[in-house]
N, C-alpha and C. Protein backbone atom coordinates (compact mmCIF):
# COMPACT_ATOMS: atom_id res chain seq x y z
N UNK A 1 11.82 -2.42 32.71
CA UNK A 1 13.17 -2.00 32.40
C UNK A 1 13.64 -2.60 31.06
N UNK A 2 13.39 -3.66 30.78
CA UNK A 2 13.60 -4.40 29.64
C UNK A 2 12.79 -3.52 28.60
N UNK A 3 12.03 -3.28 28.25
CA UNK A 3 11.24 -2.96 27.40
C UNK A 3 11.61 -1.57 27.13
N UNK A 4 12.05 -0.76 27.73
CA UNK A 4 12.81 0.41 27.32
C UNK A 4 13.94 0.40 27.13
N UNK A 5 14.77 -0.31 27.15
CA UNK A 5 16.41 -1.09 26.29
C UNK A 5 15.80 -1.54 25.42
N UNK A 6 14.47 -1.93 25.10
CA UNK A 6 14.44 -2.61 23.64
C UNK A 6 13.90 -1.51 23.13
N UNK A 7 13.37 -0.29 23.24
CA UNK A 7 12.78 0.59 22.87
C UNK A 7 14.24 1.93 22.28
N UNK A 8 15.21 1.57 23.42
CA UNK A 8 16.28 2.53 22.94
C UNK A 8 16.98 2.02 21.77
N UNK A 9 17.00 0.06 22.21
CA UNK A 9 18.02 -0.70 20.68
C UNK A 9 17.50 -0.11 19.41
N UNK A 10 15.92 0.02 19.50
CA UNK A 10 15.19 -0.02 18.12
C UNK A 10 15.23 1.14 17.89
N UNK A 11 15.11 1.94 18.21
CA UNK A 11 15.52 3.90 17.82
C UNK A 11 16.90 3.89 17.79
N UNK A 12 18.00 3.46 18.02
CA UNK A 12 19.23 3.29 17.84
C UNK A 12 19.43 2.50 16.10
N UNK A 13 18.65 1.27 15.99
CA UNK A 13 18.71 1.01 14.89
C UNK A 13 18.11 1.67 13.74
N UNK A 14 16.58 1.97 13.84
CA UNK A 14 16.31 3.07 13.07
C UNK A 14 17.31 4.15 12.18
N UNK A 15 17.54 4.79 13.52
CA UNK A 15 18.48 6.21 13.10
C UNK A 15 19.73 5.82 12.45
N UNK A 16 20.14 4.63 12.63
CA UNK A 16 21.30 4.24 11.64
C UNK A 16 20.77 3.85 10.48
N UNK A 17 19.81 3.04 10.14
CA UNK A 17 19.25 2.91 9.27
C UNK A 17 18.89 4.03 8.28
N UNK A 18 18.31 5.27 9.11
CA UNK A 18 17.69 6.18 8.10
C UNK A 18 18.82 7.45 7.77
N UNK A 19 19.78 6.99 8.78
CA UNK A 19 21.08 8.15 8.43
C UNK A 19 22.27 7.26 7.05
N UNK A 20 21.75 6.44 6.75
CA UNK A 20 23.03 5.30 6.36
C UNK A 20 22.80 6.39 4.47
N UNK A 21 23.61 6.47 4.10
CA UNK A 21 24.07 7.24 2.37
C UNK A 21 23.66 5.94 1.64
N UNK A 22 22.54 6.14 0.94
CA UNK A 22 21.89 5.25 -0.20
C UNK A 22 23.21 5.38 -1.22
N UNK A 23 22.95 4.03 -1.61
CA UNK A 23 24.10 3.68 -3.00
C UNK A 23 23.65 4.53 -4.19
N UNK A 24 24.50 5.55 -4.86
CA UNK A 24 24.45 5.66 -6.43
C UNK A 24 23.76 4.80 -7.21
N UNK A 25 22.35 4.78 -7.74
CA UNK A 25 21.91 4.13 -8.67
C UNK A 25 22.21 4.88 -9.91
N UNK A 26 21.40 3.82 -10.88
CA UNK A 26 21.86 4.25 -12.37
C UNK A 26 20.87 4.29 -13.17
N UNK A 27 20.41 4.59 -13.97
CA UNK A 27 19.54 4.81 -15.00
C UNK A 27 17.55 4.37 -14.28
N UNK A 28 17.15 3.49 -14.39
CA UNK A 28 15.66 2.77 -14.16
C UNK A 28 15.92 2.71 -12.73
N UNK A 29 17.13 1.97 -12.19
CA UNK A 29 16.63 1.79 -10.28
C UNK A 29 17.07 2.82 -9.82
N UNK A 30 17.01 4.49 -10.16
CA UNK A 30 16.95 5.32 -9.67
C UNK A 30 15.16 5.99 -9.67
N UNK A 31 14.16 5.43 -10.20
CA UNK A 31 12.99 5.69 -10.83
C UNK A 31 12.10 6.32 -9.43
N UNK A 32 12.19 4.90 -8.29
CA UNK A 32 11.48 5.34 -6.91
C UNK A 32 11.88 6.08 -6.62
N UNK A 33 13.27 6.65 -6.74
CA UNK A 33 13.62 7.99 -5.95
C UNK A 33 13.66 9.29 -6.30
N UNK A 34 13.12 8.98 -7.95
CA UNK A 34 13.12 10.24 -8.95
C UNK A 34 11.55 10.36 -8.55
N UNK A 35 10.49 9.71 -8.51
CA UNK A 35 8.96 9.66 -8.45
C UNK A 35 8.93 9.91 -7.28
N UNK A 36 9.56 9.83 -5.76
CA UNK A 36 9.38 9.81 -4.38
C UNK A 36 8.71 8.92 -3.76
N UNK A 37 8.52 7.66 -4.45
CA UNK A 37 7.82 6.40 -3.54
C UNK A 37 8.53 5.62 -2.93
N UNK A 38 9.78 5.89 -2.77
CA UNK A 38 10.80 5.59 -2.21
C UNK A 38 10.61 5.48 -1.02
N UNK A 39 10.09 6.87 -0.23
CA UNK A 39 9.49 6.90 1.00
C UNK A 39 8.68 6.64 1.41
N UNK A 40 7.94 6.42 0.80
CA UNK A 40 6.00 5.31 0.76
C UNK A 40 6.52 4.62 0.97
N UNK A 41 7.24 3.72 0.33
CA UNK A 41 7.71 2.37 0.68
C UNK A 41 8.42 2.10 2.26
N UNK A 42 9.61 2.95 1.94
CA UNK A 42 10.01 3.15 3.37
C UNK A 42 9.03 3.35 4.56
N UNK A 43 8.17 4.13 4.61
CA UNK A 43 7.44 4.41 5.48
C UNK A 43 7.01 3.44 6.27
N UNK A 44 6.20 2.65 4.63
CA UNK A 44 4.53 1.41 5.17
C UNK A 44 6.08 0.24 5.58
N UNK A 45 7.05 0.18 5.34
CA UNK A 45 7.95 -1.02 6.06
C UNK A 45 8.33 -0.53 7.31
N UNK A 46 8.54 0.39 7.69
CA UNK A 46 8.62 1.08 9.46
C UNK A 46 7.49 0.70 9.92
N UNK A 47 6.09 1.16 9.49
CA UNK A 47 5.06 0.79 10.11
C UNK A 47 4.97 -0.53 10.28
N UNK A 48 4.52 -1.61 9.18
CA UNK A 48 4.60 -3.24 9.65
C UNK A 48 5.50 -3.49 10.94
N UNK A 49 6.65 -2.69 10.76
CA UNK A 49 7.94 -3.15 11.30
C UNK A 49 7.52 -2.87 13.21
N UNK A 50 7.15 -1.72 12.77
CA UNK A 50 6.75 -1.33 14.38
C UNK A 50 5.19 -1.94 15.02
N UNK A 51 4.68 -2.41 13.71
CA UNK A 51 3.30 -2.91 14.39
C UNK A 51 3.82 -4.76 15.04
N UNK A 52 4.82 -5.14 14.56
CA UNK A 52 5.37 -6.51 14.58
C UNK A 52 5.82 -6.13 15.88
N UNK A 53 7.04 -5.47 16.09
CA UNK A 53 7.59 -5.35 17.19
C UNK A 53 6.60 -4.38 18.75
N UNK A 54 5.62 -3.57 18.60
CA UNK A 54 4.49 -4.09 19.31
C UNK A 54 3.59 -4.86 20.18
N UNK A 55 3.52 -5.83 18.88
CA UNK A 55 2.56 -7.19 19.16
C UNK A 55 3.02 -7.98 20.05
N UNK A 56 4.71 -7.83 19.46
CA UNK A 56 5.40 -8.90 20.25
C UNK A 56 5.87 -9.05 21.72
N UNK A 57 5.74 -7.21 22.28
CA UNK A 57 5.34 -6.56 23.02
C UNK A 57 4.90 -6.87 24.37
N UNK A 58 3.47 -7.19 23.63
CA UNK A 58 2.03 -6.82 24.20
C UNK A 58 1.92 -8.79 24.47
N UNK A 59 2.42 -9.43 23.68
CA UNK A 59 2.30 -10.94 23.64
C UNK A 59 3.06 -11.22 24.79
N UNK A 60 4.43 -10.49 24.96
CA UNK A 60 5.63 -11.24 25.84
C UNK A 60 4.87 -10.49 27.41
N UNK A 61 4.35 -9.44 27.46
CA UNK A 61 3.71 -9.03 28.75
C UNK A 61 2.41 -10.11 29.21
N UNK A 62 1.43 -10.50 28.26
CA UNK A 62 0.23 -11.10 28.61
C UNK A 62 0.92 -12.63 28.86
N UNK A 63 2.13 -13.26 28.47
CA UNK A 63 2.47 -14.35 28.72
C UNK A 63 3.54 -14.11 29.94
N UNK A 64 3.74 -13.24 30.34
CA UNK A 64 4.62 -13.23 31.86
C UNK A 64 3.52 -12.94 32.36
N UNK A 65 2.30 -12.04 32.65
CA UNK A 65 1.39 -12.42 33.31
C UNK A 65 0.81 -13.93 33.59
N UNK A 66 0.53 -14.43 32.62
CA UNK A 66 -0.02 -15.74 32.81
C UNK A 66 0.79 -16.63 33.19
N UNK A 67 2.26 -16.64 32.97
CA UNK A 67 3.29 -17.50 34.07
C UNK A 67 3.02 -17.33 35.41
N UNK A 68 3.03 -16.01 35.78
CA UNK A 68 3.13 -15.18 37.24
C UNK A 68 1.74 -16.21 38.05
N UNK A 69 0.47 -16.15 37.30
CA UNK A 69 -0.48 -16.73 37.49
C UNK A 69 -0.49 -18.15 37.94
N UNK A 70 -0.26 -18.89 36.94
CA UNK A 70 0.33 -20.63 36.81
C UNK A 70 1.43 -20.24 38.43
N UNK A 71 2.00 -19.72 38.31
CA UNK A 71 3.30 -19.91 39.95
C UNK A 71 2.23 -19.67 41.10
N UNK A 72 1.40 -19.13 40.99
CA UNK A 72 0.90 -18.31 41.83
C UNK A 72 0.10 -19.74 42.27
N UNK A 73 -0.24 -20.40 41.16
CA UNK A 73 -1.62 -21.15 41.38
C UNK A 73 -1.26 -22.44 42.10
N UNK A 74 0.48 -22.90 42.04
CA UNK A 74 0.94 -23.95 42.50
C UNK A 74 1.35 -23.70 43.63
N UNK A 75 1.37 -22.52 44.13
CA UNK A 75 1.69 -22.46 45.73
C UNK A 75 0.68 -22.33 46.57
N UNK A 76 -0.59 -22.13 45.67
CA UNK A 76 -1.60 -22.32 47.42
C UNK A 76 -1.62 -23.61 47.77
């Protein structure tokens, strides 16, 4: 149950994120968005972003398993 509240927070943040009106640049720091690497960039930082939040995932499940274990092991 937890893990799908953190799954809705983070698509909740996303979509604000990717709906939010970029600031008026001016002359040169408009360049990434005139070339379109703007979104390359954007992209490969979603990805890290989602491979981080993942891991962290997959870490917080294999370490409540191994608590569950350790409890388990002090009551026989």
């Amino acid at each position: 149950m937890k893990f799908f509240k953190l799954v809705q927070f983070l698509t909740l943040i996303l979509f604000l994120i990717v709906n939010l009106q970029p600031l008026q640049a001016q002359g040169n720091r408009d360049f990434m968005r005139e070339t379109g690497k703007i979104y390359v960039v954007t992209g490969v930082i979603l990805i890290i972003f989602a491979g981080i939040v993942l891991y962290l995932v997959r870490l917080d499940k294999k370490l409540t398993n191994i608590e569950h274990q350790l409890k388990e092991g002090k009551n026989e």
